[in-house]
PDB file of N, CA and C in Angstrom:
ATOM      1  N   UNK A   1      13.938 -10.507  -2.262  1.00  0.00           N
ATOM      2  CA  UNK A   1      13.144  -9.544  -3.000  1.00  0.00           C
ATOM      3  C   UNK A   1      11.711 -10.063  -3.087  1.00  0.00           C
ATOM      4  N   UNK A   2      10.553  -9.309  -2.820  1.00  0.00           N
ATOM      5  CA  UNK A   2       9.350  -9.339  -2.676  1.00  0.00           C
ATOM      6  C   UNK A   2       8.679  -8.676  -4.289  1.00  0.00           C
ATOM      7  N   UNK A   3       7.823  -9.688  -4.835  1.00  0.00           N
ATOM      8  CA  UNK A   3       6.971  -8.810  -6.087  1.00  0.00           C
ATOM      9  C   UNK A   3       5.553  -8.656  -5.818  1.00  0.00           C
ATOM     10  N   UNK A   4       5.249  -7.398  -6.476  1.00  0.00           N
ATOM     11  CA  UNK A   4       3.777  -7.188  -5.967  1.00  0.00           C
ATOM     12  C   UNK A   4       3.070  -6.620  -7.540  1.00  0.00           C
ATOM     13  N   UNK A   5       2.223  -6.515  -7.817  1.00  0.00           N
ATOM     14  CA  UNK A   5       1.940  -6.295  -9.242  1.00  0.00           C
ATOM     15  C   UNK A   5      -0.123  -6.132  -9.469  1.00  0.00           C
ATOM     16  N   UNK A   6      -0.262  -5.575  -9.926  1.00  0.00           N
ATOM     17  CA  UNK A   6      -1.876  -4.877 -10.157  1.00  0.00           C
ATOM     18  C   UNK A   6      -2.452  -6.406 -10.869  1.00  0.00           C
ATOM     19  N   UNK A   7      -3.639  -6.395 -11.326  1.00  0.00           N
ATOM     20  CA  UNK A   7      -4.164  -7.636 -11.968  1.00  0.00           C
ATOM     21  C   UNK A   7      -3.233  -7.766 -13.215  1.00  0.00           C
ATOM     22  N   UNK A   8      -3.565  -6.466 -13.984  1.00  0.00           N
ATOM     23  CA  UNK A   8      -3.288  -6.648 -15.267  1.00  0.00           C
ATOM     24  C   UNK A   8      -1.546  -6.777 -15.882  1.00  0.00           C
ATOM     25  N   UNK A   9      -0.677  -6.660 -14.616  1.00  0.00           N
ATOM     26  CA  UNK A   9       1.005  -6.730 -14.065  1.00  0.00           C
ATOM     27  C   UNK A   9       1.536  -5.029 -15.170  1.00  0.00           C
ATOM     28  N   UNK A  10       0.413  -4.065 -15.529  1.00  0.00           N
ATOM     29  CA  UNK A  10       1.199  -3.011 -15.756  1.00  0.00           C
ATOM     30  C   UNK A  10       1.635  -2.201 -14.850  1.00  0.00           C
ATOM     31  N   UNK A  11       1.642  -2.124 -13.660  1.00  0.00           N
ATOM     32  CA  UNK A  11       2.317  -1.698 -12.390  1.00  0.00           C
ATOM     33  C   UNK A  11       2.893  -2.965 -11.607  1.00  0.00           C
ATOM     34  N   UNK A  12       4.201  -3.206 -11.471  1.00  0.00           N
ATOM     35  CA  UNK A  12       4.919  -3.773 -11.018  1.00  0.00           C
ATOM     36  C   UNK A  12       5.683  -2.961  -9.545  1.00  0.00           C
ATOM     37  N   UNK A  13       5.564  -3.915  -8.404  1.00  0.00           N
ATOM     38  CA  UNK A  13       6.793  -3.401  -7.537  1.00  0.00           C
ATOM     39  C   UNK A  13       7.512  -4.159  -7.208  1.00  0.00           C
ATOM     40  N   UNK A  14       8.600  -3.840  -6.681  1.00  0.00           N
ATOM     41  CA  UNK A  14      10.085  -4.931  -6.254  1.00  0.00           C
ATOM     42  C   UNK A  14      10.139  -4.057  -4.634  1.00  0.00           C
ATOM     43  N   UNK A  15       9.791  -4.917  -3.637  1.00  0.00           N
ATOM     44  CA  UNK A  15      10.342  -4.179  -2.465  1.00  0.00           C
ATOM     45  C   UNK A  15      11.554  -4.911  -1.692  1.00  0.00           C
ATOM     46  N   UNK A  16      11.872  -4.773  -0.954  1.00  0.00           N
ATOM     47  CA  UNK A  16      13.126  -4.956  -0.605  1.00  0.00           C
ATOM     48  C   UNK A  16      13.771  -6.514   0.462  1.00  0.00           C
ATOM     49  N   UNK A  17      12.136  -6.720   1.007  1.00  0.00           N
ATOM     50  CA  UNK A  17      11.640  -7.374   1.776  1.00  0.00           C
ATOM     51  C   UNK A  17      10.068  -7.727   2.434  1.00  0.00           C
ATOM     52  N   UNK A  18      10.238  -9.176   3.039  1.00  0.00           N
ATOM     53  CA  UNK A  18       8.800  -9.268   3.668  1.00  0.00           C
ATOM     54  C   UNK A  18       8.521  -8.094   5.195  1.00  0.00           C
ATOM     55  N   UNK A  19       7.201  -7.772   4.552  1.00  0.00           N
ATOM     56  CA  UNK A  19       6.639  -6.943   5.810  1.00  0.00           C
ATOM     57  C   UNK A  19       6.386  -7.900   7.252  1.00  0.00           C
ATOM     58  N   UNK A  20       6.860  -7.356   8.018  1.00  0.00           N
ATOM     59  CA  UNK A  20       6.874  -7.917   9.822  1.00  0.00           C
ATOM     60  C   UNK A  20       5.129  -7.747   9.758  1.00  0.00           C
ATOM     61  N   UNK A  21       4.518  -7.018   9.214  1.00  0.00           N
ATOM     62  CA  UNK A  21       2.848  -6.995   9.839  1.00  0.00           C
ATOM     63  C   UNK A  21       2.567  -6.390   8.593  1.00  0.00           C
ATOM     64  N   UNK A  22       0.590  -6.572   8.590  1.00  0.00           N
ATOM     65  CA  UNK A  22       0.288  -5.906   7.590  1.00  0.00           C
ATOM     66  C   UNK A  22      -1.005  -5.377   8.454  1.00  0.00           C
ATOM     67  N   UNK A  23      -1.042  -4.248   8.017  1.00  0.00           N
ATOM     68  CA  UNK A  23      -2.137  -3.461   8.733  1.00  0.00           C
ATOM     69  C   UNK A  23      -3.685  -3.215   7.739  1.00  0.00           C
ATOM     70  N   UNK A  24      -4.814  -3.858   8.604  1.00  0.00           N
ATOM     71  CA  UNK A  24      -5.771  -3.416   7.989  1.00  0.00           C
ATOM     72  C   UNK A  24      -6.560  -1.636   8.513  1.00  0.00           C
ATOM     73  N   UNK A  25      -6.738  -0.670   7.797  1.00  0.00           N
ATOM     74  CA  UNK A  25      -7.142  -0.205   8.653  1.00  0.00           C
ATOM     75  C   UNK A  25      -8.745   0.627   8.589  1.00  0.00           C
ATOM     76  N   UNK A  26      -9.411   1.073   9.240  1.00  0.00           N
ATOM     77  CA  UNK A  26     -11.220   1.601   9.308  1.00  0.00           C
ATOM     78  C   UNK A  26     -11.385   2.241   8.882  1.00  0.00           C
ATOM     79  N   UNK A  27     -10.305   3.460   8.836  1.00  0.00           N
ATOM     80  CA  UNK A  27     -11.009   4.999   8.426  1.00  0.00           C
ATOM     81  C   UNK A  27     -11.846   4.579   6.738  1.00  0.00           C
ATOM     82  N   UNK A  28     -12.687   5.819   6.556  1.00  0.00           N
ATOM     83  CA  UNK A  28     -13.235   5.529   5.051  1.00  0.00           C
ATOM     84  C   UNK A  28     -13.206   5.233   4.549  1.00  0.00           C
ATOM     85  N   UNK A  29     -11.906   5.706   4.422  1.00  0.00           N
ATOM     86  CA  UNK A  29     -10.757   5.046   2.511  1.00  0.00           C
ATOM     87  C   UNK A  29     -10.568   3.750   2.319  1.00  0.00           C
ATOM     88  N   UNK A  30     -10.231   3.613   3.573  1.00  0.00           N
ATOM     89  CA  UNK A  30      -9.226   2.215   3.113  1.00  0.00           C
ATOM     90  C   UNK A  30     -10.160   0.980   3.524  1.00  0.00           C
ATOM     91  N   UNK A  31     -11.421   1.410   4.511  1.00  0.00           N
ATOM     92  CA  UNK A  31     -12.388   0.420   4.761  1.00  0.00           C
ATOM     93  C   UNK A  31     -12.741   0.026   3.026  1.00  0.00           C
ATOM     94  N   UNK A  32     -13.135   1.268   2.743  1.00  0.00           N
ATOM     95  CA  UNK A  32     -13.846   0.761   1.004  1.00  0.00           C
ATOM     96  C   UNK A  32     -12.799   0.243   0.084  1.00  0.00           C
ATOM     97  N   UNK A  33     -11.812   0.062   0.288  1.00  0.00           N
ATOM     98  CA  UNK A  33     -10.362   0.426  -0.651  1.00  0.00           C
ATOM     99  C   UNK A  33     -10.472  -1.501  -0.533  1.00  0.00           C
ATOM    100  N   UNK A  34     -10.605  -1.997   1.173  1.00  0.00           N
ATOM    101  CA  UNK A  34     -10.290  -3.194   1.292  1.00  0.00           C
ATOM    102  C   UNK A  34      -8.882  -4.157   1.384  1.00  0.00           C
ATOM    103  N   UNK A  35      -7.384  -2.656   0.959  1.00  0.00           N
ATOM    104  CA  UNK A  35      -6.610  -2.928   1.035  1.00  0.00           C
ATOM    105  C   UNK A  35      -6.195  -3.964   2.689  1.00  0.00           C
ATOM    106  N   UNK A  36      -4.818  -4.470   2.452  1.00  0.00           N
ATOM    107  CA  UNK A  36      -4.164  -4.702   3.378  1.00  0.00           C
ATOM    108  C   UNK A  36      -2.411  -3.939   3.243  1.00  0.00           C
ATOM    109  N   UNK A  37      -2.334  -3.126   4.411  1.00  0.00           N
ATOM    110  CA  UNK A  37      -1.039  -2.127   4.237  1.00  0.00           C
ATOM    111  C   UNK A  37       0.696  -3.011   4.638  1.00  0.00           C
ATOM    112  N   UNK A  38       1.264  -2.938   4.007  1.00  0.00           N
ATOM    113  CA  UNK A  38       2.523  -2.833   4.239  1.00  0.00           C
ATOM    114  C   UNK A  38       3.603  -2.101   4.393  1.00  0.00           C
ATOM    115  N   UNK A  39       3.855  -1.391   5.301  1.00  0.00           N
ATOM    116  CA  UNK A  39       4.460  -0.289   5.425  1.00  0.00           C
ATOM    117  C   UNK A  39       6.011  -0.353   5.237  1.00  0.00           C
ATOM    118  N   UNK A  40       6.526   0.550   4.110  1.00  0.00           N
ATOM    119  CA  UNK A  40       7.863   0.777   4.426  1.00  0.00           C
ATOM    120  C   UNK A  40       8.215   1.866   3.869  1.00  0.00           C
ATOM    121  N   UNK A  41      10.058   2.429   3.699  1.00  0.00           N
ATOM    122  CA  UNK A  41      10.272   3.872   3.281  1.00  0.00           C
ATOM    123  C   UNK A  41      10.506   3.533   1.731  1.00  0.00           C
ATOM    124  N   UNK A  42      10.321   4.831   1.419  1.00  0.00           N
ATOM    125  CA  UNK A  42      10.296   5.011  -0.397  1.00  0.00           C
ATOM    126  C   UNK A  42      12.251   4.112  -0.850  1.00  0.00           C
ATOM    127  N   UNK A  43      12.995   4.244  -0.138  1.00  0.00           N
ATOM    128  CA  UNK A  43      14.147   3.524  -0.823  1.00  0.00           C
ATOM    129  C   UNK A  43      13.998   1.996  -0.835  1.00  0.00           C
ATOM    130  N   UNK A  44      12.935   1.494   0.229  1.00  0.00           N
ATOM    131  CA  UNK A  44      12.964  -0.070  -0.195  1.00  0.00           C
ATOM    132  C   UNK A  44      11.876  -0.561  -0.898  1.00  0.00           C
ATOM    133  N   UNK A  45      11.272   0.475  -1.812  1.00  0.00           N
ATOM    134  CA  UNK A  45      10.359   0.099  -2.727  1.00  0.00           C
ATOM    135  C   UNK A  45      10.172   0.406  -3.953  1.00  0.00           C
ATOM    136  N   UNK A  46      10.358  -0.258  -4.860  1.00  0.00           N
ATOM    137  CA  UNK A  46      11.001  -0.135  -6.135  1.00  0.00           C
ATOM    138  C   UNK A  46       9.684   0.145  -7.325  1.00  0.00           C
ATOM    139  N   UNK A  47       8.757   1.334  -7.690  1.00  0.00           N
ATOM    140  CA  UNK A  47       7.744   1.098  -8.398  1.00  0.00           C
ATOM    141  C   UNK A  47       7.846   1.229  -9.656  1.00  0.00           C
ATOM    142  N   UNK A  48       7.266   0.224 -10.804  1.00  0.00           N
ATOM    143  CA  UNK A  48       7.853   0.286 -12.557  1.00  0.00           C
ATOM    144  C   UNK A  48       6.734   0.123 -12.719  1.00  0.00           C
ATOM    145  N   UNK A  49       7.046   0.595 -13.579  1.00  0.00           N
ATOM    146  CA  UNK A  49       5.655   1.241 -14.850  1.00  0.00           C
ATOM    147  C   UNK A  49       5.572   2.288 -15.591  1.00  0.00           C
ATOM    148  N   UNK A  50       5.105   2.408 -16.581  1.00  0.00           N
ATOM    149  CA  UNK A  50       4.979   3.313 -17.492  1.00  0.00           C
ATOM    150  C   UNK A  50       4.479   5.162 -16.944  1.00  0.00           C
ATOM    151  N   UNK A  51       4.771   6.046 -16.955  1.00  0.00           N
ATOM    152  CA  UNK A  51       4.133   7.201 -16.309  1.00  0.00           C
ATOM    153  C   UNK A  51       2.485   7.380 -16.380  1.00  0.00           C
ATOM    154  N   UNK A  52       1.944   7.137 -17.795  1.00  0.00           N
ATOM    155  CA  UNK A  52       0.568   6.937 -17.829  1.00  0.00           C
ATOM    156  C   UNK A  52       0.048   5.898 -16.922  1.00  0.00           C
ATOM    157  N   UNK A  53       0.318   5.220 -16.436  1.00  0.00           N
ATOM    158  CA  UNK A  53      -0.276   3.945 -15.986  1.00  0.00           C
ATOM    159  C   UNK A  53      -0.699   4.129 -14.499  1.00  0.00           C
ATOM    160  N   UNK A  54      -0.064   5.109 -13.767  1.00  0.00           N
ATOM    161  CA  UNK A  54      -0.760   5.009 -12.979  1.00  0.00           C
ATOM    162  C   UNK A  54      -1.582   6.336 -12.735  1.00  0.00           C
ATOM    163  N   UNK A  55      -2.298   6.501 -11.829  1.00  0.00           N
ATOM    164  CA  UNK A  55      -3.473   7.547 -11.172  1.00  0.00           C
ATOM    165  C   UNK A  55      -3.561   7.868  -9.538  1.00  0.00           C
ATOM    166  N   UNK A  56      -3.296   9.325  -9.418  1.00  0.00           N
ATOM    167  CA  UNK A  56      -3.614   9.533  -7.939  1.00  0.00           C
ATOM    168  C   UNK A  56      -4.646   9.716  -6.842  1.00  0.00           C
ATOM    169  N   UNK A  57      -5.515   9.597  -5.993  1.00  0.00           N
ATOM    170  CA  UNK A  57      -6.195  10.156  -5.687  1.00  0.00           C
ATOM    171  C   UNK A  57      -5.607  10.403  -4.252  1.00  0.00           C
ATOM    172  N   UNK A  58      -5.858  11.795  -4.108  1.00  0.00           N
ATOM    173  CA  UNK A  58      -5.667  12.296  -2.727  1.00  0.00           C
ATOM    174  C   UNK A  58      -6.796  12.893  -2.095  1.00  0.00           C
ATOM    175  N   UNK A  59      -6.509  12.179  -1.097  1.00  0.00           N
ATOM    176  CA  UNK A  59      -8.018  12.499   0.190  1.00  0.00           C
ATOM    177  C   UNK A  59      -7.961  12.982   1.357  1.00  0.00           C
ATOM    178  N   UNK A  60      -8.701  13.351   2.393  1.00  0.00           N
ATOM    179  CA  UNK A  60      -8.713  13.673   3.482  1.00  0.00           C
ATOM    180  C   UNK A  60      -7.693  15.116   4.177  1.00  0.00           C
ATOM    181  N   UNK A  61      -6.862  14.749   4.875  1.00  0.00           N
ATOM    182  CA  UNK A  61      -6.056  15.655   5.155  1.00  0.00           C
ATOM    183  C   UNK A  61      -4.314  16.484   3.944  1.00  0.00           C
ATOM    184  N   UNK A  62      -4.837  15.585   3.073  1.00  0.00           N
ATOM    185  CA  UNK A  62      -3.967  15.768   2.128  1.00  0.00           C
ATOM    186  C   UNK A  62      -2.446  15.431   2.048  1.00  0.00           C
ATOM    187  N   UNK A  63      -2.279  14.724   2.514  1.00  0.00           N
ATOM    188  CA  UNK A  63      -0.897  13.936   2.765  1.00  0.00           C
ATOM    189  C   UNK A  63      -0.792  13.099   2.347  1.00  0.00           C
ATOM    190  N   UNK A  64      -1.045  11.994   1.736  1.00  0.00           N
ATOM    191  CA  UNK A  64      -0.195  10.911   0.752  1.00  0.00           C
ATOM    192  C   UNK A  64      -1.548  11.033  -0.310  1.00  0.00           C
ATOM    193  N   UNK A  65      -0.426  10.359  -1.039  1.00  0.00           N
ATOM    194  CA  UNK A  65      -1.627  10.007  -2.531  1.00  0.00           C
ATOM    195  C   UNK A  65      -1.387   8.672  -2.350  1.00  0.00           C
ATOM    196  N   UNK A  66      -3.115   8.070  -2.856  1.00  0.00           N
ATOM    197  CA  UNK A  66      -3.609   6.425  -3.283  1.00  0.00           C
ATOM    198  C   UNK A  66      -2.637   6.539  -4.698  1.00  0.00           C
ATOM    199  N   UNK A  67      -2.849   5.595  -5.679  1.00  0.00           N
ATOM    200  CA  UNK A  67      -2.416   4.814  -6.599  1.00  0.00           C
ATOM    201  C   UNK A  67      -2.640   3.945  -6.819  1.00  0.00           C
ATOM    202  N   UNK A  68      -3.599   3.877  -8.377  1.00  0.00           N
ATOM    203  CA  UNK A  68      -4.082   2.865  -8.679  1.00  0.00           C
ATOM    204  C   UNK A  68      -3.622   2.800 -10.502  1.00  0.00           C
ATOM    205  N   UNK A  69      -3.572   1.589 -10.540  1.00  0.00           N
ATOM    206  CA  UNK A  69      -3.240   1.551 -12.190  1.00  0.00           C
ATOM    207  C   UNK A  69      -4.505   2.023 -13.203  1.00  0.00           C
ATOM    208  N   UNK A  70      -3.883   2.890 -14.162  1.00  0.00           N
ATOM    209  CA  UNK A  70      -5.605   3.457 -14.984  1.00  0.00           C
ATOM    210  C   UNK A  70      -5.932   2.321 -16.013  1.00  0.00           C
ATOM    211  N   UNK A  71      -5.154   0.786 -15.902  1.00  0.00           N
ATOM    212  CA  UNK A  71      -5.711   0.042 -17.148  1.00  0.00           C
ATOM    213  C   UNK A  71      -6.615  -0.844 -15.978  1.00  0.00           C
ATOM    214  N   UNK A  72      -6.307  -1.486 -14.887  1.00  0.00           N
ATOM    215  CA  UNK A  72      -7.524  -2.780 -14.460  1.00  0.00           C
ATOM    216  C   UNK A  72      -8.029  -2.247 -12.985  1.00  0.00           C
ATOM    217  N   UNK A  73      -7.723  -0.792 -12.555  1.00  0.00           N
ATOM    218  CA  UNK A  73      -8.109  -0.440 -11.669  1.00  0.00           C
ATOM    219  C   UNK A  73      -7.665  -0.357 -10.112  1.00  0.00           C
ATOM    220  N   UNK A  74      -6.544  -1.573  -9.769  1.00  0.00           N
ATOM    221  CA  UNK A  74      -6.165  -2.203  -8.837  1.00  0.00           C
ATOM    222  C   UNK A  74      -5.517  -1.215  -7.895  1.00  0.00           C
ATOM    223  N   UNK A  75      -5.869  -0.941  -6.673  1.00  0.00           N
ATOM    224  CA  UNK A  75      -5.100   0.137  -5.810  1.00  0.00           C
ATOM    225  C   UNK A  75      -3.680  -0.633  -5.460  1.00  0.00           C
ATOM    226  N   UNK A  76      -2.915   0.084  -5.904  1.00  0.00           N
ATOM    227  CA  UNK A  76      -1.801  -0.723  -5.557  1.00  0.00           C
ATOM    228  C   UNK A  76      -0.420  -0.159  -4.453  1.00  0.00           C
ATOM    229  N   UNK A  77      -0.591   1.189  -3.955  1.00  0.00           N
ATOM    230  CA  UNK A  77       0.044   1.732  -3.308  1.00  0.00           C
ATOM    231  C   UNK A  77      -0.201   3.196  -2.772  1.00  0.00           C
ATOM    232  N   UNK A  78       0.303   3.556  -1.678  1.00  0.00           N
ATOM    233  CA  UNK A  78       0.163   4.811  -1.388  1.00  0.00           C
ATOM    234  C   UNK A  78       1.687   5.624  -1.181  1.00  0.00           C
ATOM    235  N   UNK A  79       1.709   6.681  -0.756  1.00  0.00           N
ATOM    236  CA  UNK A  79       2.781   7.426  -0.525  1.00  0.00           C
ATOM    237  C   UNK A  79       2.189   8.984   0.097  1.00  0.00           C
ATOM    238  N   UNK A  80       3.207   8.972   0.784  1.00  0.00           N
ATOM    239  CA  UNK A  80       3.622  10.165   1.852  1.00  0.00           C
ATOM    240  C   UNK A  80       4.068  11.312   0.479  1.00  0.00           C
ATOM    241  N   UNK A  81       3.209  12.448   0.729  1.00  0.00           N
ATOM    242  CA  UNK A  81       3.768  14.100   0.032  1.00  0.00           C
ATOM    243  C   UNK A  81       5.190  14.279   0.302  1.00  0.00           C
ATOM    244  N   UNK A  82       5.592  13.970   1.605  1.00  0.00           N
ATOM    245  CA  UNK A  82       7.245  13.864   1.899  1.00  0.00           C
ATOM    246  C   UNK A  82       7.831  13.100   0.846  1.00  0.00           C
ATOM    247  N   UNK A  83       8.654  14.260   0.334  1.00  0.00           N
ATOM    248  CA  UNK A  83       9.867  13.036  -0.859  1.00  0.00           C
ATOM    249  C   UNK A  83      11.246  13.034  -0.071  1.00  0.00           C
ATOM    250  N   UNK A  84      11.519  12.524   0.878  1.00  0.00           N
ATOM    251  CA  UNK A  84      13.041  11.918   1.318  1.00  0.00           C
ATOM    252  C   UNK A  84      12.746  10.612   1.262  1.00  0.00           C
ATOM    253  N   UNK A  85      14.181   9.927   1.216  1.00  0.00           N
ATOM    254  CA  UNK A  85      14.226   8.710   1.122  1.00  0.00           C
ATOM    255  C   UNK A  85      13.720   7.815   2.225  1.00  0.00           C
ATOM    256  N   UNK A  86      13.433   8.287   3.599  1.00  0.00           N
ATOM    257  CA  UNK A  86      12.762   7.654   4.182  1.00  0.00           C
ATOM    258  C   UNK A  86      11.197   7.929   5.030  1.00  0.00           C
ATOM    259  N   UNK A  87      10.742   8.671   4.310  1.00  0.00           N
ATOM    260  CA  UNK A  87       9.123   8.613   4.107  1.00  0.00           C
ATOM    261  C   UNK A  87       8.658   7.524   3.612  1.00  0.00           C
ATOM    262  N   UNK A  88       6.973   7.138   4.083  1.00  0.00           N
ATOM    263  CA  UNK A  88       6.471   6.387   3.519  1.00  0.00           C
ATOM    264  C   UNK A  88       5.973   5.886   2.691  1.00  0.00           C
ATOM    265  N   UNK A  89       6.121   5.043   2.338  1.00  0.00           N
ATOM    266  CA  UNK A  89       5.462   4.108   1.041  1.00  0.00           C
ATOM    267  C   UNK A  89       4.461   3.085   2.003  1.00  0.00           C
ATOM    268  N   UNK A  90       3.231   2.615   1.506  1.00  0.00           N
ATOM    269  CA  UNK A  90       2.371   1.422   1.886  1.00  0.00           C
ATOM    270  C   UNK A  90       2.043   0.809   0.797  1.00  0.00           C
ATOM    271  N   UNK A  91       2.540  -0.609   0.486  1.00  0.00           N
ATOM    272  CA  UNK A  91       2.100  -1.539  -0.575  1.00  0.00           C
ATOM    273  C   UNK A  91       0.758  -2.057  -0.358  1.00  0.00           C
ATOM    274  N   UNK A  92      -0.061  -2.055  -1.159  1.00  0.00           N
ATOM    275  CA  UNK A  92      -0.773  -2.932  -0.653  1.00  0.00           C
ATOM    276  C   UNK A  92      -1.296  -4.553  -1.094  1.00  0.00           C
ATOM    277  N   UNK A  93      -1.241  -4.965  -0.113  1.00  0.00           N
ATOM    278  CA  UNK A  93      -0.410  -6.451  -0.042  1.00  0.00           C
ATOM    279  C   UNK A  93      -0.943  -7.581  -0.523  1.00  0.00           C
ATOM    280  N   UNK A  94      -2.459  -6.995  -0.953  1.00  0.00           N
ATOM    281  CA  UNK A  94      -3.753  -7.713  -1.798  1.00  0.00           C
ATOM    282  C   UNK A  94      -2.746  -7.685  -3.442  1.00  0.00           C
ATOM    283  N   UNK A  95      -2.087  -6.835  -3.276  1.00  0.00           N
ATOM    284  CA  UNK A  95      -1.488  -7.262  -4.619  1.00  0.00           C
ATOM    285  C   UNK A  95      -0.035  -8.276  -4.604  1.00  0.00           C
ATOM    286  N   UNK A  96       0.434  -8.926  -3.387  1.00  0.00           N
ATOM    287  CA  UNK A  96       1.585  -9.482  -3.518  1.00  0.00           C
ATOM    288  C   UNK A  96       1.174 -11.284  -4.085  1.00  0.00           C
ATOM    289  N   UNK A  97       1.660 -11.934  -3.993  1.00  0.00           N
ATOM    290  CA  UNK A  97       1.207 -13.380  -4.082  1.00  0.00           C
ATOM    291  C   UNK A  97       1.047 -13.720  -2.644  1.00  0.00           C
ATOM    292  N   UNK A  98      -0.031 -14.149  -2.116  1.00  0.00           N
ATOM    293  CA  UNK A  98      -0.618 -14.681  -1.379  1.00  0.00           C
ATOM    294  C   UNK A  98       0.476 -15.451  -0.374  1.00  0.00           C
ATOM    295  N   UNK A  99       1.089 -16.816  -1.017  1.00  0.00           N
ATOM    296  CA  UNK A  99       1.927 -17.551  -0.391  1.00  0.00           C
ATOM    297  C   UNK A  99       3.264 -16.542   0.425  1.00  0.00           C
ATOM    298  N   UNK A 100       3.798 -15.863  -0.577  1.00  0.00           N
ATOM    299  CA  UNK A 100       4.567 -14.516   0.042  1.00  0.00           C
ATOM    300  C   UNK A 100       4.131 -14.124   1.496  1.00  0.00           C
ATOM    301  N   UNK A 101       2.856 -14.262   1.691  1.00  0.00           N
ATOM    302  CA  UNK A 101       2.665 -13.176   2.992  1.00  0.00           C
ATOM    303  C   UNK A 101       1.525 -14.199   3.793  1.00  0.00           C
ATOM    304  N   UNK A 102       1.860 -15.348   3.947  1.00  0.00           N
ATOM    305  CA  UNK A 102       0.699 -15.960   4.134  1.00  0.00           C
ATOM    306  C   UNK A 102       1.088 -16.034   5.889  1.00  0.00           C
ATOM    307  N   UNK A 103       2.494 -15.960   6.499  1.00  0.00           N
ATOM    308  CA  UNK A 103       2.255 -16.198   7.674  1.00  0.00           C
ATOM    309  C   UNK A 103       2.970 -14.532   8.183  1.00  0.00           C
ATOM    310  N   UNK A 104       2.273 -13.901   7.644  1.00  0.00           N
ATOM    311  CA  UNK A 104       2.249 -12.804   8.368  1.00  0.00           C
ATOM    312  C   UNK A 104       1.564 -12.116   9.001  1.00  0.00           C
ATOM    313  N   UNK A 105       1.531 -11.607  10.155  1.00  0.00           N
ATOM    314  CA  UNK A 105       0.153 -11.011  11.088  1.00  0.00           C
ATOM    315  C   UNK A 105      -0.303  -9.852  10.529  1.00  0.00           C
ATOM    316  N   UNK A 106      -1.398 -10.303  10.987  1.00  0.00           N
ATOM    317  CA  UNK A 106      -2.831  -9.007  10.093  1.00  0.00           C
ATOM    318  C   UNK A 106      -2.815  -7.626  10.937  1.00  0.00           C
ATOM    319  N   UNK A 107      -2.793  -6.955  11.461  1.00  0.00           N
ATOM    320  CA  UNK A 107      -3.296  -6.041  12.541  1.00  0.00           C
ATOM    321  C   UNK A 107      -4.380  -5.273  12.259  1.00  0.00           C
ATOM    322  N   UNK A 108      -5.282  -5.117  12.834  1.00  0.00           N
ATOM    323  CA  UNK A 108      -5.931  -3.917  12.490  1.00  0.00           C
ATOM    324  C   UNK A 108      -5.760  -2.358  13.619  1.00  0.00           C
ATOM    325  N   UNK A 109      -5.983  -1.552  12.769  1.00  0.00           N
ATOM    326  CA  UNK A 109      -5.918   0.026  12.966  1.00  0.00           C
ATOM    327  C   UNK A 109      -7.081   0.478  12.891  1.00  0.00           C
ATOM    328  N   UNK A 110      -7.569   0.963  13.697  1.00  0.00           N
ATOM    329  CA  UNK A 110      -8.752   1.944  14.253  1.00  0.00           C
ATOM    330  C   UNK A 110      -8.876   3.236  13.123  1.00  0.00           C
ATOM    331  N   UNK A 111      -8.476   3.661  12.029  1.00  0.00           N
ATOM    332  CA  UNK A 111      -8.243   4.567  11.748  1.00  0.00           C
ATOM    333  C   UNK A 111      -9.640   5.498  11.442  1.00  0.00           C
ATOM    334  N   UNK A 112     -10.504   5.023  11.716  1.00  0.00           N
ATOM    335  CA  UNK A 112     -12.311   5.798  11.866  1.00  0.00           C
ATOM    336  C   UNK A 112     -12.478   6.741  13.325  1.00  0.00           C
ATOM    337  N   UNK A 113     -11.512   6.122  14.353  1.00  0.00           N
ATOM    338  CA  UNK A 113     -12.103   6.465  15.544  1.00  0.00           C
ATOM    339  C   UNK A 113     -11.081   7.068  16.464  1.00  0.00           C
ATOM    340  N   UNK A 114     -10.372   5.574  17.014  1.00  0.00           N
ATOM    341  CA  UNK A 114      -9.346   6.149  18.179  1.00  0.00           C
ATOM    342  C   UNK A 114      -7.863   6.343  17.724  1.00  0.00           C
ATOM    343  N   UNK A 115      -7.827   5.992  16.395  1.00  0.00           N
ATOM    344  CA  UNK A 115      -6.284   5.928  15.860  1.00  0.00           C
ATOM    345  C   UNK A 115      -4.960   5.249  16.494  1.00  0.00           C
ATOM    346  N   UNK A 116      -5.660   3.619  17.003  1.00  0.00           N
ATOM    347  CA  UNK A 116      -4.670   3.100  17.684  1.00  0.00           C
ATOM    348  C   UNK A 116      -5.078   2.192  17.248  1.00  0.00           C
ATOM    349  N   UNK A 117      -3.508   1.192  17.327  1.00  0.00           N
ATOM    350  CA  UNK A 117      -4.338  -0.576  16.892  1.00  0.00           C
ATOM    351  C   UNK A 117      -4.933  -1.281  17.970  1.00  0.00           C
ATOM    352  N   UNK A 118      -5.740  -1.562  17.514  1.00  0.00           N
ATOM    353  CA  UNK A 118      -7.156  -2.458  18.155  1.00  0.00           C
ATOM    354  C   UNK A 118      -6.350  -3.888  19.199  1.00  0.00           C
ATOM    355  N   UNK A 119      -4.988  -4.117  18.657  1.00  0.00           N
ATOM    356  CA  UNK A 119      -4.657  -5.647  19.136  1.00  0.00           C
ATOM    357  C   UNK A 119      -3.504  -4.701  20.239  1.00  0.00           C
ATOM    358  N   UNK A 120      -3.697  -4.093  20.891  1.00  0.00           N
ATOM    359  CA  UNK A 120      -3.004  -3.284  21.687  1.00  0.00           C
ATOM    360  C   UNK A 120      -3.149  -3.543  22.938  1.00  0.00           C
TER     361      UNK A 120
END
């Protein structure tokens, strides 16, 4: 079991496992966002917290919502408008403990331009 948690730990996640890669990627959002993505489906990711606590913002083509906690700000996840159990969830991995993910490969994603990963 993997923990991931905002500064202030009022958004907590439990996912299921370590991510094989973590994707950085260009487009707008997530250039400014600064996240690093971990991709997996909504059943192996466990999110706690209070209902107030967190906040959505949805952008662009309108398909997943950001998530960020409304007490210290911290983007801490996204999600796919699809609710089945295996749609996506992306942690993002700036919130896991460091040592957790330290030998895991970075990738980056083009997502500004050609929409392919760059290490291709």
């Amino acid at each position: 079991m993997l923990q991931a948690a905002c500064h202030c730990g009022s958004v907590q996640l439990e996912i299921s496992h370590k991510p094989e890669t973590l994707t950085e990627c260009t487009c707008s959002i997530c250039h400014r966002y600064g996240a690093q993505w971990a991709y997996y489906t909504r059943q192996s990711v466990k999110v706690k917290c209070a209902a107030d606590t967190l906040s959505a913002y949805r952008w662009g083509d309108k398909t997943i919502d950001f998530y960020h906690c409304t007490n210290c700000g911290c983007l801490t996840h996204y999600k796919s408008l699809e609710t089945d159990d295996d749609s996506k969830i992306a942690v993002n991995a700036r919130m896991m403990q460091r040592e957790d993910i330290a030998s895991v490969p970075v990738r980056l994603f083009d997502g500004a331009s050609t929409w392919r990963y760059l290490d291709e």
